[in-house]
N, C-alpha and C. Protein backbone atom coordinates (compact mmCIF):
# COMPACT_ATOMS: atom_id res chain seq x y z
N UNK A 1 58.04 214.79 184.07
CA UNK A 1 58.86 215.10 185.23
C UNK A 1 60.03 214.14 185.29
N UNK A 2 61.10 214.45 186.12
CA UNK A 2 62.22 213.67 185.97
C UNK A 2 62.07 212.70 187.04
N UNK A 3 62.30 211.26 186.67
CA UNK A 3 62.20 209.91 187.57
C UNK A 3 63.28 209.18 187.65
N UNK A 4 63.32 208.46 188.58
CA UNK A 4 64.72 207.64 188.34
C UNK A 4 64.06 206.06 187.81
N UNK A 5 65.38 205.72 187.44
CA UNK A 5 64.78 204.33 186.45
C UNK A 5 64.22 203.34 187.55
N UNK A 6 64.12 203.28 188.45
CA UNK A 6 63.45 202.38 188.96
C UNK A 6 62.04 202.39 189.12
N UNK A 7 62.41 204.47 189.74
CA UNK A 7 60.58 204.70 189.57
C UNK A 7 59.80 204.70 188.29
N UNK A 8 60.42 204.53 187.08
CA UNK A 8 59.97 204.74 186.03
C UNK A 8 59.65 203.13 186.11
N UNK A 9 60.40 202.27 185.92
CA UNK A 9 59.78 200.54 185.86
C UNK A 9 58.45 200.17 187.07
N UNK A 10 58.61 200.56 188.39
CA UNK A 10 57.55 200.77 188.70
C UNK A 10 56.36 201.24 188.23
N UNK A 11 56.39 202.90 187.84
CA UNK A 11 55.20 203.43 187.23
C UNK A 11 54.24 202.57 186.00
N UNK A 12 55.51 202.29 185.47
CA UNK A 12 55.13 201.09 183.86
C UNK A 12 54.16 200.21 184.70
N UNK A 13 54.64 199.74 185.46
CA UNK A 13 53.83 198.21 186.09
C UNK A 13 52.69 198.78 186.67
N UNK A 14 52.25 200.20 187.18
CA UNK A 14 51.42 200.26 188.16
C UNK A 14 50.14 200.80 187.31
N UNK A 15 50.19 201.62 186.04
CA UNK A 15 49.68 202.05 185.34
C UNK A 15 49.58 200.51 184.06
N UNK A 16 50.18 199.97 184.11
CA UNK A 16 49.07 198.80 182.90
C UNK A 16 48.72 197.53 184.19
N UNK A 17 48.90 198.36 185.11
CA UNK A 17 47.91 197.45 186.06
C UNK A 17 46.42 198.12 186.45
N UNK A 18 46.48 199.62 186.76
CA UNK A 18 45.48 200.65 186.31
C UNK A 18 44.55 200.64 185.27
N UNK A 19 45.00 200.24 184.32
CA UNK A 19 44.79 200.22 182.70
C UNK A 19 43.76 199.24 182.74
N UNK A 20 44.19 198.07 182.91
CA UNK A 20 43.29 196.57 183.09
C UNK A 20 41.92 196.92 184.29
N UNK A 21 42.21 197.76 185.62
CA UNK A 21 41.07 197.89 186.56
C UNK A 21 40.20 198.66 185.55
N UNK A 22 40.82 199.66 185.23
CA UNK A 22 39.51 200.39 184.93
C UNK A 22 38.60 200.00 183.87
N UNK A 23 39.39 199.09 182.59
CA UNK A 23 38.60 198.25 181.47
C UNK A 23 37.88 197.45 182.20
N UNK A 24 38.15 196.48 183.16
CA UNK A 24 37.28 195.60 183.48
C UNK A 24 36.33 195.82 184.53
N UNK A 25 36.47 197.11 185.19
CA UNK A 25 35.51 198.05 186.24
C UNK A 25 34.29 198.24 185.38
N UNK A 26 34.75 198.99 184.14
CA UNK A 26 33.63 199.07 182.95
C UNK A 26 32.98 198.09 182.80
N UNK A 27 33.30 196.80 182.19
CA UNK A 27 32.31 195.98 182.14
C UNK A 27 31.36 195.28 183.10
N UNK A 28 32.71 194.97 184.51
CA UNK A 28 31.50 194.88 185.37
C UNK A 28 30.10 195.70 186.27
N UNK A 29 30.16 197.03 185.93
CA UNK A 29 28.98 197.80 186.01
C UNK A 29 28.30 197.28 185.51
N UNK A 30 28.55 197.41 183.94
CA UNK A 30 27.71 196.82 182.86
C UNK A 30 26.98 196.04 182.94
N UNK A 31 27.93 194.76 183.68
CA UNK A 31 27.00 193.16 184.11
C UNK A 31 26.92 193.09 185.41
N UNK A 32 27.12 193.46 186.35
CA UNK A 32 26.12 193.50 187.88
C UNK A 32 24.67 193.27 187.88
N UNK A 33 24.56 192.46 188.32
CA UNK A 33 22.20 192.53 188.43
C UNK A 33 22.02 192.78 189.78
N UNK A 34 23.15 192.79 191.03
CA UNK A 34 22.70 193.23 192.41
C UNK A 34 23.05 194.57 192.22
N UNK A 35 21.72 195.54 192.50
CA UNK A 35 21.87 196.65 192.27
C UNK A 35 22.66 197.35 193.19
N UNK A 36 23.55 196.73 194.81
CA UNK A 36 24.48 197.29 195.51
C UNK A 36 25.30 197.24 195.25
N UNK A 37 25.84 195.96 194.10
CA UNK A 37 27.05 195.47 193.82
C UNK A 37 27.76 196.82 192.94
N UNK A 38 26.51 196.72 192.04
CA UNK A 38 26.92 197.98 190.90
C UNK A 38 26.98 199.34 191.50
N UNK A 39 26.16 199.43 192.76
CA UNK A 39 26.26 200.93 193.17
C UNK A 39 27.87 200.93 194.03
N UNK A 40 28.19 199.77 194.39
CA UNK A 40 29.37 199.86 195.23
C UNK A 40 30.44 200.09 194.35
N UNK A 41 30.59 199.96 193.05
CA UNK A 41 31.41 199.69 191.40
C UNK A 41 31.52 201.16 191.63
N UNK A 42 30.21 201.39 190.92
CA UNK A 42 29.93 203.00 190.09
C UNK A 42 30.55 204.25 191.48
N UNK A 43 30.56 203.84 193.05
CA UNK A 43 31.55 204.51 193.56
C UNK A 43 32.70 204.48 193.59
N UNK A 44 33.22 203.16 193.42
CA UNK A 44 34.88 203.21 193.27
C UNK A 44 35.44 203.52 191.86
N UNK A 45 34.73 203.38 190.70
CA UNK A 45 35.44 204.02 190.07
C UNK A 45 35.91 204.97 189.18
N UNK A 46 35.31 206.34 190.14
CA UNK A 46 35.81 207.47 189.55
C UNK A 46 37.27 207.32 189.81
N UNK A 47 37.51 206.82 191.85
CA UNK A 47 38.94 207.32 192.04
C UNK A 47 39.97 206.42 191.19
N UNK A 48 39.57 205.39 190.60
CA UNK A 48 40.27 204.21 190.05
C UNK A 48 40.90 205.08 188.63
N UNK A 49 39.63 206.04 187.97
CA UNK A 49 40.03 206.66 186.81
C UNK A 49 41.00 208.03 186.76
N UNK A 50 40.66 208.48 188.12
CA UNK A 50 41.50 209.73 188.61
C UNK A 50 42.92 208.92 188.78
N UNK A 51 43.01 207.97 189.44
CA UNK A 51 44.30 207.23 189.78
C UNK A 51 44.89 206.89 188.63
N UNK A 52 44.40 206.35 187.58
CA UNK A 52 45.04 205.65 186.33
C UNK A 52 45.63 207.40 185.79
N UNK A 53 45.13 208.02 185.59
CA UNK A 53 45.56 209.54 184.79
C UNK A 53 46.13 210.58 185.49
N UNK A 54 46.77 210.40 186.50
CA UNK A 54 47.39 210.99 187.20
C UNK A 54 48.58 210.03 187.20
N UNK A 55 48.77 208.80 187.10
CA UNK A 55 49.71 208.08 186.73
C UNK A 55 50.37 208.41 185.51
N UNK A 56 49.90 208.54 184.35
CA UNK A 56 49.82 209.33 183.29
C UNK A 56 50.47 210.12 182.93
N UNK A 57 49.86 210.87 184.09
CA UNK A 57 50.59 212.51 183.62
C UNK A 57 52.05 212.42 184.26
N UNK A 58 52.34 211.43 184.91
CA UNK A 58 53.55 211.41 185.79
C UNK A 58 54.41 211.00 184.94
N UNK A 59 54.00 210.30 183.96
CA UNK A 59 55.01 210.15 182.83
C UNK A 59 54.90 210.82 181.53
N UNK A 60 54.23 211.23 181.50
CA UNK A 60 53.82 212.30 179.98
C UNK A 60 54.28 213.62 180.62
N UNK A 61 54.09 214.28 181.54
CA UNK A 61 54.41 216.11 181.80
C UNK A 61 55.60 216.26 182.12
N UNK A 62 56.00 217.13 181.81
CA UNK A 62 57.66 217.87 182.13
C UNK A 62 57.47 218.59 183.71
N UNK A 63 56.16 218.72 184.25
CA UNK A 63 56.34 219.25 185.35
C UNK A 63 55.23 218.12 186.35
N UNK A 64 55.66 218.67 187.50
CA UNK A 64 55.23 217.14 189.09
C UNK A 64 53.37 217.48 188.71
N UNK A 65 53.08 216.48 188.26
CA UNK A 65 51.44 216.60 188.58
C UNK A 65 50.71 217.06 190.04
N UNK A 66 49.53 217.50 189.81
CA UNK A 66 48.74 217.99 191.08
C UNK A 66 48.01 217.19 192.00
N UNK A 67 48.24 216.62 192.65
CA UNK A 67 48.04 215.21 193.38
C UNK A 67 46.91 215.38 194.68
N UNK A 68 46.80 216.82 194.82
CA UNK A 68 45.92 217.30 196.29
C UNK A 68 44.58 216.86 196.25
N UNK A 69 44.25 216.91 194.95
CA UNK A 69 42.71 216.81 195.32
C UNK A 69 42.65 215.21 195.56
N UNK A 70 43.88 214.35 195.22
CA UNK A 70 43.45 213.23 195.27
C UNK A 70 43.87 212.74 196.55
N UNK A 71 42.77 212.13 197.71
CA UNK A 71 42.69 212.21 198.89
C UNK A 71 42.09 210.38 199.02
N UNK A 72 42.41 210.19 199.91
CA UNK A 72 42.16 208.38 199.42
C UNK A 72 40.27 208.24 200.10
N UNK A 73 39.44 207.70 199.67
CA UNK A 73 38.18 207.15 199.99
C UNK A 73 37.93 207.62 201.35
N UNK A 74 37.06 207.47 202.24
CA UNK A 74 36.84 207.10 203.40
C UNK A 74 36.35 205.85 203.83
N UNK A 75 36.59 205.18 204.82
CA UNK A 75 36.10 204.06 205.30
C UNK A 75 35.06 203.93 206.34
N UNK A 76 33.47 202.94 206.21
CA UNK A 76 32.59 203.22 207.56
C UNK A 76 32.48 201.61 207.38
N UNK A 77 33.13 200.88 208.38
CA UNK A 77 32.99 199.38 208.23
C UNK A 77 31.24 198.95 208.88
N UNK A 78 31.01 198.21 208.09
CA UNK A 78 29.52 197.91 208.40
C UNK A 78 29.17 196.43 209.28
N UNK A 79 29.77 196.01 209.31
CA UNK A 79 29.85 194.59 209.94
C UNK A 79 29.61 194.77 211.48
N UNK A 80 28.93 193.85 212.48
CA UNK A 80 28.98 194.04 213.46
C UNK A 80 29.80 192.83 214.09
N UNK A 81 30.39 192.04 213.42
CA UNK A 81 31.36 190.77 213.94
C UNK A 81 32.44 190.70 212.71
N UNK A 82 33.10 190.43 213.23
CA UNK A 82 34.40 190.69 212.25
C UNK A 82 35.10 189.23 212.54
N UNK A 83 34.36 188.63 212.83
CA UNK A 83 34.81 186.73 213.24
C UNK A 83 34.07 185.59 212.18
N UNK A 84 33.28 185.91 211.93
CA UNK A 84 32.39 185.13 211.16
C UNK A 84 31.08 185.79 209.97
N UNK A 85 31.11 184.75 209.25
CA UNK A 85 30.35 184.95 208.08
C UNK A 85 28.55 185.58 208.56
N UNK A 86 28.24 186.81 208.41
CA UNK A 86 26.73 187.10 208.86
C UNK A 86 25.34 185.93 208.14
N UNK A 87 25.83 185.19 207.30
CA UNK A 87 24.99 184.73 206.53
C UNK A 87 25.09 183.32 206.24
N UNK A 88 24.72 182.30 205.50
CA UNK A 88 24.51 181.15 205.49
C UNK A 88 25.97 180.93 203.91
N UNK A 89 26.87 180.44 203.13
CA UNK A 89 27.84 180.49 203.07
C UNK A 89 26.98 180.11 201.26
N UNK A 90 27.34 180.82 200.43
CA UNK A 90 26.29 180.73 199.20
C UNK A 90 27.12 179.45 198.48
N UNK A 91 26.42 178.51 197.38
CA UNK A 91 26.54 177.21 196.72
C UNK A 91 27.69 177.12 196.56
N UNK A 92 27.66 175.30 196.44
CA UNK A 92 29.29 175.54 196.04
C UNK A 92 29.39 175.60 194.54
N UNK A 93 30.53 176.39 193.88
CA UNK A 93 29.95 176.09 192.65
C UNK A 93 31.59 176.08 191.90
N UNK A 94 31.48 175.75 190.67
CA UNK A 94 32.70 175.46 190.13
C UNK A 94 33.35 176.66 189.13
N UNK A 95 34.49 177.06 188.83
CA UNK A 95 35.10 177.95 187.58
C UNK A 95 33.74 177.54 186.28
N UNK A 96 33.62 178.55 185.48
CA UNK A 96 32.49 178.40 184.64
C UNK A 96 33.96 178.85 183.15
N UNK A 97 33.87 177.40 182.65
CA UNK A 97 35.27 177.57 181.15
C UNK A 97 34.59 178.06 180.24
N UNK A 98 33.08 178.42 179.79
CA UNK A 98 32.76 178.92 178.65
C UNK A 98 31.70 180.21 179.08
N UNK A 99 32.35 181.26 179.62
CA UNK A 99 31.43 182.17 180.09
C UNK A 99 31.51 183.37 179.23
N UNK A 100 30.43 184.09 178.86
CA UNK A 100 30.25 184.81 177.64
C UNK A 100 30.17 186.00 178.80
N UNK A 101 29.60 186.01 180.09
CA UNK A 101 29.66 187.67 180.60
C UNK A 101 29.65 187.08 182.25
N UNK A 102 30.01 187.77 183.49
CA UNK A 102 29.87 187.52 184.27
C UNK A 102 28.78 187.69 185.69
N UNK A 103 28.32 186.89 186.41
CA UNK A 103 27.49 186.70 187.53
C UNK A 103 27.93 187.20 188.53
N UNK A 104 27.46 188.00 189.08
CA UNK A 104 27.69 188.93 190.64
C UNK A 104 28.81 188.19 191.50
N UNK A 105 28.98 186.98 192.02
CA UNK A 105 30.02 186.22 192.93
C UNK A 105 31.17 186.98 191.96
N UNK A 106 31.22 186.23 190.46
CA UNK A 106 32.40 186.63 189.70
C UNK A 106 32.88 187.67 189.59
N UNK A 107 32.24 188.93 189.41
CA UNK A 107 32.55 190.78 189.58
C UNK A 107 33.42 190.98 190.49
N UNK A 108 32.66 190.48 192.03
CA UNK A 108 33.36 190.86 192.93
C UNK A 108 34.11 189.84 193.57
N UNK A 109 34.54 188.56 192.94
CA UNK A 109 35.53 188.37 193.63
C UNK A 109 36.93 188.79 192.63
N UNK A 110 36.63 189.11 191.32
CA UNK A 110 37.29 189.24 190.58
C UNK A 110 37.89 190.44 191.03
N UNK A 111 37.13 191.65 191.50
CA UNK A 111 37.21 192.96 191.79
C UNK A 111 38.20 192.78 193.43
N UNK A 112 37.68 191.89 194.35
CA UNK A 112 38.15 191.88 194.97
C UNK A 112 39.83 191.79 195.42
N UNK A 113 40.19 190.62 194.35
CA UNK A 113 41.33 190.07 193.54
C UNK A 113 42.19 191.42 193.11
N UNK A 114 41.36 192.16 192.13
CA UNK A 114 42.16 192.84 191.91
C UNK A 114 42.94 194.22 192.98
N UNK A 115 42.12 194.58 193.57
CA UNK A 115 42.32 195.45 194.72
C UNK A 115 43.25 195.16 195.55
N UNK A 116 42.94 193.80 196.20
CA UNK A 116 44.21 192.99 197.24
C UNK A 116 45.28 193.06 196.28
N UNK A 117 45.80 192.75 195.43
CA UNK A 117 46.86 193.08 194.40
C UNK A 117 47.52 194.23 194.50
N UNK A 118 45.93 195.30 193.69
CA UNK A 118 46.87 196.59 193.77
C UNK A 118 47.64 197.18 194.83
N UNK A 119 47.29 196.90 196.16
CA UNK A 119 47.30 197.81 197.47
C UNK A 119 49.03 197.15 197.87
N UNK A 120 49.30 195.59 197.02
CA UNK A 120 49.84 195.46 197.68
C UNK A 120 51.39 195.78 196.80
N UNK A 121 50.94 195.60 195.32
CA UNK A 121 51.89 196.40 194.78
C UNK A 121 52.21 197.91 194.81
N UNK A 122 50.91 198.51 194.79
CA UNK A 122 51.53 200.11 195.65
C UNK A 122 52.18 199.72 196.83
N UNK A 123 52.23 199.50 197.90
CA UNK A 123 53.17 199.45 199.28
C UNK A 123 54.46 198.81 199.03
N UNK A 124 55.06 197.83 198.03
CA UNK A 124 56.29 197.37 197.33
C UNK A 124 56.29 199.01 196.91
N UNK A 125 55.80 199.50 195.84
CA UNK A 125 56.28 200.35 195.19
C UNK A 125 57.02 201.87 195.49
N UNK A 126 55.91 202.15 196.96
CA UNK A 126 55.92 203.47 197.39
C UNK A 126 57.44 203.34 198.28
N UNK A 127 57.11 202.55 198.71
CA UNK A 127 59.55 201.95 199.15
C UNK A 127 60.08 201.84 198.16
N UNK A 128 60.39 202.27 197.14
CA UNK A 128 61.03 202.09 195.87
C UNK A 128 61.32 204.02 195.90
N UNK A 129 60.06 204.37 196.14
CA UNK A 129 60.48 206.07 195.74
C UNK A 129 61.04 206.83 196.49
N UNK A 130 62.06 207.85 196.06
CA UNK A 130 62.69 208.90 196.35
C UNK A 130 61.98 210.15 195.98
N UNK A 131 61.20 210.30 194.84
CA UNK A 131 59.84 211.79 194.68
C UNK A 131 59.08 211.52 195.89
N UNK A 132 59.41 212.74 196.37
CA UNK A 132 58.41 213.01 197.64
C UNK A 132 56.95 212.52 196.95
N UNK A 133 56.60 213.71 196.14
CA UNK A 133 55.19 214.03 195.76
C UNK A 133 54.69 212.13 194.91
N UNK A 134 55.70 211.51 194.19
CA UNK A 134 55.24 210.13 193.65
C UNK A 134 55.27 209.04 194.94
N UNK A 135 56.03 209.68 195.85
CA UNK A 135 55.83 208.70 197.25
C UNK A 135 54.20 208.61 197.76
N UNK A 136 54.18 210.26 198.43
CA UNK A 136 52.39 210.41 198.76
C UNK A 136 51.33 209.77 197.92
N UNK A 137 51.67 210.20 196.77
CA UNK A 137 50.39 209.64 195.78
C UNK A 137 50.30 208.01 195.79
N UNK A 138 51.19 207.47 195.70
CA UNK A 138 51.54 205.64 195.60
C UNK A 138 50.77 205.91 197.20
N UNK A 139 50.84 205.97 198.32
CA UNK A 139 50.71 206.03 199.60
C UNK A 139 49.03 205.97 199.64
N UNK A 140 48.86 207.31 199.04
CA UNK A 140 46.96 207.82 198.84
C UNK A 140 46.74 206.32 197.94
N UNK A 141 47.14 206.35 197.40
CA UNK A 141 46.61 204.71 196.25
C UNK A 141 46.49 203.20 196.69
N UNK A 142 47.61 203.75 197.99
CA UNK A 142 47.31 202.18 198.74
C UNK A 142 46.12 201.84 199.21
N UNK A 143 46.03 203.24 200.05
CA UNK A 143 44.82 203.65 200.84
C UNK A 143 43.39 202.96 200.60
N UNK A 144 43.64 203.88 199.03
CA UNK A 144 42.26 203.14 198.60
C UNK A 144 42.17 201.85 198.13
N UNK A 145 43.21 201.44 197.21
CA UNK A 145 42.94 199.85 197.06
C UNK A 145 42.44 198.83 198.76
N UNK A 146 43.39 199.63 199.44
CA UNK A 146 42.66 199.04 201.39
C UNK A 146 41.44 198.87 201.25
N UNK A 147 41.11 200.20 200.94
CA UNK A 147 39.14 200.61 201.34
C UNK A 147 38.58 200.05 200.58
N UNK A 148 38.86 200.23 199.62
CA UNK A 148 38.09 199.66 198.50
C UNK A 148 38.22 197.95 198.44
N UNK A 149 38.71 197.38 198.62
CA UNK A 149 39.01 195.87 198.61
C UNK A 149 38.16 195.29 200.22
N UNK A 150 38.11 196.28 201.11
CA UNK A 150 37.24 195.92 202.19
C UNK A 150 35.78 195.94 201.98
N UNK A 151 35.45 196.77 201.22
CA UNK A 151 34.32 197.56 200.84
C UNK A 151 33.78 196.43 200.42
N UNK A 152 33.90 195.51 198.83
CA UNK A 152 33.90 194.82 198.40
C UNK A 152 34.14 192.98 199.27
N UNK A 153 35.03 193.25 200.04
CA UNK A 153 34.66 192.00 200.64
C UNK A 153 33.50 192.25 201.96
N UNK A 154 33.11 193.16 202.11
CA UNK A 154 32.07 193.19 203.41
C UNK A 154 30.68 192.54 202.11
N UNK A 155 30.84 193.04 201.08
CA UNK A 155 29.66 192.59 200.50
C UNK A 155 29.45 191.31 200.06
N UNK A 156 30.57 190.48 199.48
CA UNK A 156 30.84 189.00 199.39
C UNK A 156 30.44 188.68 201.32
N UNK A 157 30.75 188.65 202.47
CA UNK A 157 30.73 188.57 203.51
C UNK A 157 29.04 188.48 203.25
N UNK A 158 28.38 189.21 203.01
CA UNK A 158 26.90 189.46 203.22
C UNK A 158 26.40 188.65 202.38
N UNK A 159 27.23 188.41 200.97
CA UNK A 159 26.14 187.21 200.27
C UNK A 159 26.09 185.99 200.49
N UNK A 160 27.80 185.86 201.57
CA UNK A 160 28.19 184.05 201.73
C UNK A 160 29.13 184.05 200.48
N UNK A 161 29.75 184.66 199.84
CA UNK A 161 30.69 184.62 198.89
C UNK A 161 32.12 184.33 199.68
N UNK A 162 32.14 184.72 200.71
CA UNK A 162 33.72 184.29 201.45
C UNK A 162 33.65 183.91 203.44
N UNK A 163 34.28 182.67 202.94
CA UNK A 163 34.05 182.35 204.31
C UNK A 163 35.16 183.05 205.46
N UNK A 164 34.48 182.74 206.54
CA UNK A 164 34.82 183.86 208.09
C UNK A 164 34.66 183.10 208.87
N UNK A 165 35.85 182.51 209.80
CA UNK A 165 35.06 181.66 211.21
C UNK A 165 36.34 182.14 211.98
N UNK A 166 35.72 182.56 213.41
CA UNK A 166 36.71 182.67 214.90
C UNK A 166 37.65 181.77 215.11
N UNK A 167 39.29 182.37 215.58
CA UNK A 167 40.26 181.50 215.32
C UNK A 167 39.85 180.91 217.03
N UNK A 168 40.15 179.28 217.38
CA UNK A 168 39.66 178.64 218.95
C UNK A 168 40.42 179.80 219.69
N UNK A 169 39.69 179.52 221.02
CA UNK A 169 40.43 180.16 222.44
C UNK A 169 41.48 179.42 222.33
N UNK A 170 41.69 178.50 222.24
CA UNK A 170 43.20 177.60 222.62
C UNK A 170 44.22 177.96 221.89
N UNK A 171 44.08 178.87 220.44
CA UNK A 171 44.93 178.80 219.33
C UNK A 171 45.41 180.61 219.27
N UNK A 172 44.40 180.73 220.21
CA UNK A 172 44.32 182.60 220.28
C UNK A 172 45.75 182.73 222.07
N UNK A 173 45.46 181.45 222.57
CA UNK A 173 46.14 181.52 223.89
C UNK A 173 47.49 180.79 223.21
N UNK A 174 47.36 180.10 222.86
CA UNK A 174 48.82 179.22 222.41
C UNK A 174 49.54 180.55 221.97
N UNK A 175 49.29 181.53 221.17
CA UNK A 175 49.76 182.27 221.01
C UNK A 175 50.35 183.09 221.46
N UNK A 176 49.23 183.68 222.31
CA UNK A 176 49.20 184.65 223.23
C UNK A 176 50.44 184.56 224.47
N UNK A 177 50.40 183.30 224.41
CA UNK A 177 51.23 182.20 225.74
C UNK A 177 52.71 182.60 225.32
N UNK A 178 53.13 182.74 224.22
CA UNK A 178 54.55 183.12 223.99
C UNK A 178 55.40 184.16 224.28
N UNK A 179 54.48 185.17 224.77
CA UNK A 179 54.80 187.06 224.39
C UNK A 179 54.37 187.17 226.24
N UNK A 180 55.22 188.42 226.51
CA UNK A 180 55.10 189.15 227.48
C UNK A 180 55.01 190.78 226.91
N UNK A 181 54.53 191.82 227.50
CA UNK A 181 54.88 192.97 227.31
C UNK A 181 55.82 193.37 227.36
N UNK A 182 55.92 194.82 226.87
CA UNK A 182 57.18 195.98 227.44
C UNK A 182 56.78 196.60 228.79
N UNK A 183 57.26 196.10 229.84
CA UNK A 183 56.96 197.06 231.27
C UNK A 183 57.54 198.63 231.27
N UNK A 184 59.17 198.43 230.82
CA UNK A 184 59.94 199.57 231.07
C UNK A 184 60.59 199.84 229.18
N UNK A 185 60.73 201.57 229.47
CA UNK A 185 60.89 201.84 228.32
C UNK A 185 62.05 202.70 228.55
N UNK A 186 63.69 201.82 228.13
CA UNK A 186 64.61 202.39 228.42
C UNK A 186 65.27 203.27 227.45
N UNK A 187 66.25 204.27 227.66
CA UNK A 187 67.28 204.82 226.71
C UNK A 187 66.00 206.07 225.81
N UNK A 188 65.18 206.62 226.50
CA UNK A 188 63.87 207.35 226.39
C UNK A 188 64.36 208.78 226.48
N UNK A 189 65.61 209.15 225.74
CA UNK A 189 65.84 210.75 225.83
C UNK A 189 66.99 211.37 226.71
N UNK A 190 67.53 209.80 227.74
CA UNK A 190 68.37 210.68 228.33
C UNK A 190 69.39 209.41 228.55
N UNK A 191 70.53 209.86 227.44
CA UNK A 191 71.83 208.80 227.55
C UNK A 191 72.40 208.65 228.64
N UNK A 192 72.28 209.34 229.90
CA UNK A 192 72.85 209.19 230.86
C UNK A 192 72.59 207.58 231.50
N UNK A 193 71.12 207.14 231.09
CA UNK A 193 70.51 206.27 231.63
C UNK A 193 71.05 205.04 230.67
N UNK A 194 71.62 205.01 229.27
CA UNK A 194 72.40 204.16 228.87
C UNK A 194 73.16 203.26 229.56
N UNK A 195 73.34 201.91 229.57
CA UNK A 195 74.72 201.01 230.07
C UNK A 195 76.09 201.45 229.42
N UNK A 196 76.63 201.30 230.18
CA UNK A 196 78.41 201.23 229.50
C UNK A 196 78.58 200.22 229.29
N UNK A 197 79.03 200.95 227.71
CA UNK A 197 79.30 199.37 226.76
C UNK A 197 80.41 199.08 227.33
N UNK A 198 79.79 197.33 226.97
CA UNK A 198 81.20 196.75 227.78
C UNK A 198 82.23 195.89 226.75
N UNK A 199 83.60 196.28 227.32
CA UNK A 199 84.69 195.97 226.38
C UNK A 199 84.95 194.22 226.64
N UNK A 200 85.47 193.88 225.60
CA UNK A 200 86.20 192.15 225.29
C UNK A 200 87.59 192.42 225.93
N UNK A 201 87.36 191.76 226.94
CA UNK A 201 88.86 191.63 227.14
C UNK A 201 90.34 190.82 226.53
């Protein structure tokens, strides 16, 4: 299909960024031993593989790929506090320099890593496009890198893999202390209610 060169340098970047999730999605199935970790994997990445090849085709076909069925994840957040860690905060432990395969913390923070990335280079990217249809799809792709990168940290959250603590009342008010609302909502449909601009004398 026809792109303009910017969307084309985009696509390059977003697809051998695709390229790398889904190789290393593979292996970490492979090496997961928490059997949620891997079941939480083996759901994200069909759409990860649908996403990489539909990228694909956006640069290989002479005509706009079919983008409908691809609809971004759904989200059911599981947490009942969204302030703090549910669990006791797991070891401390150090980068491992000679590691032959990886340990559950590593999958998913690695996984995690990568997701916060993608979501955030799709949202740079999808402001870059003028194709309607390569706009939506970058859009659906954010989506899921969102869900999916939440998904994944609710489960680090549950092992103690990432810490969570409530910002003080004092720091939530210091804040708070700066801002007033909008009471009135002017210039709402009827210019009459406009000021007359006023001239420099």
């Amino acid at each position: 299909m026809q792109l303009a060169s910017h969307e084309l340098h985009e696509l390059s970047e977003l697809i051998a960024s695709c390229f790398n999730t889904v190789t290393c999605m593979g292996t970490f199935i492979n090496q997961a031993q928490d059997p949620n970790l891997k079941s939480l994997l083996q759901k994200h990445y069909p759409k990860h593989i649908e996403d990489y090849n539909l990228k694909v085709e956006f640069v290989q076909n002479a005509t706009t790929p079919d983008i409908s069925k691809f609809q971004p994840d759904t989200l059911t957040p599981k947490l009942n506090n969204y302030t703090q860690t549910p669990t006791n905060l797991a070891q401390a432990t150090a980068p491992r320099t000679n590691a032959e395969t990886h340990n559950d913390r590593e999958i998913a923070t690695a996984y995690l890593l990568n997701q916060k990335a993608a979501a955030k280079n799709y949202a740079a990217s999808v402001l870059e496009c003028a194709n309607p249809t390569l706009r939506t799809f970058l859009e659906n792709a954010f989506l899921n890198s969102s869900r999916h990168s939440y998904e994944i940290w609710e489960y680090m959250m549950e092992k103690g893999y990432y810490p969570l603590s409530p910002a003080t009342n004092e720091a939530i008010q210091a804040v708070g202390g700066m801002y007033q609302t909008v009471q009135q909502f002017p210039y709402m449909g009827d210019s009459s209610t406009m000021p007359q601009q006023q001239h420099l004398q």
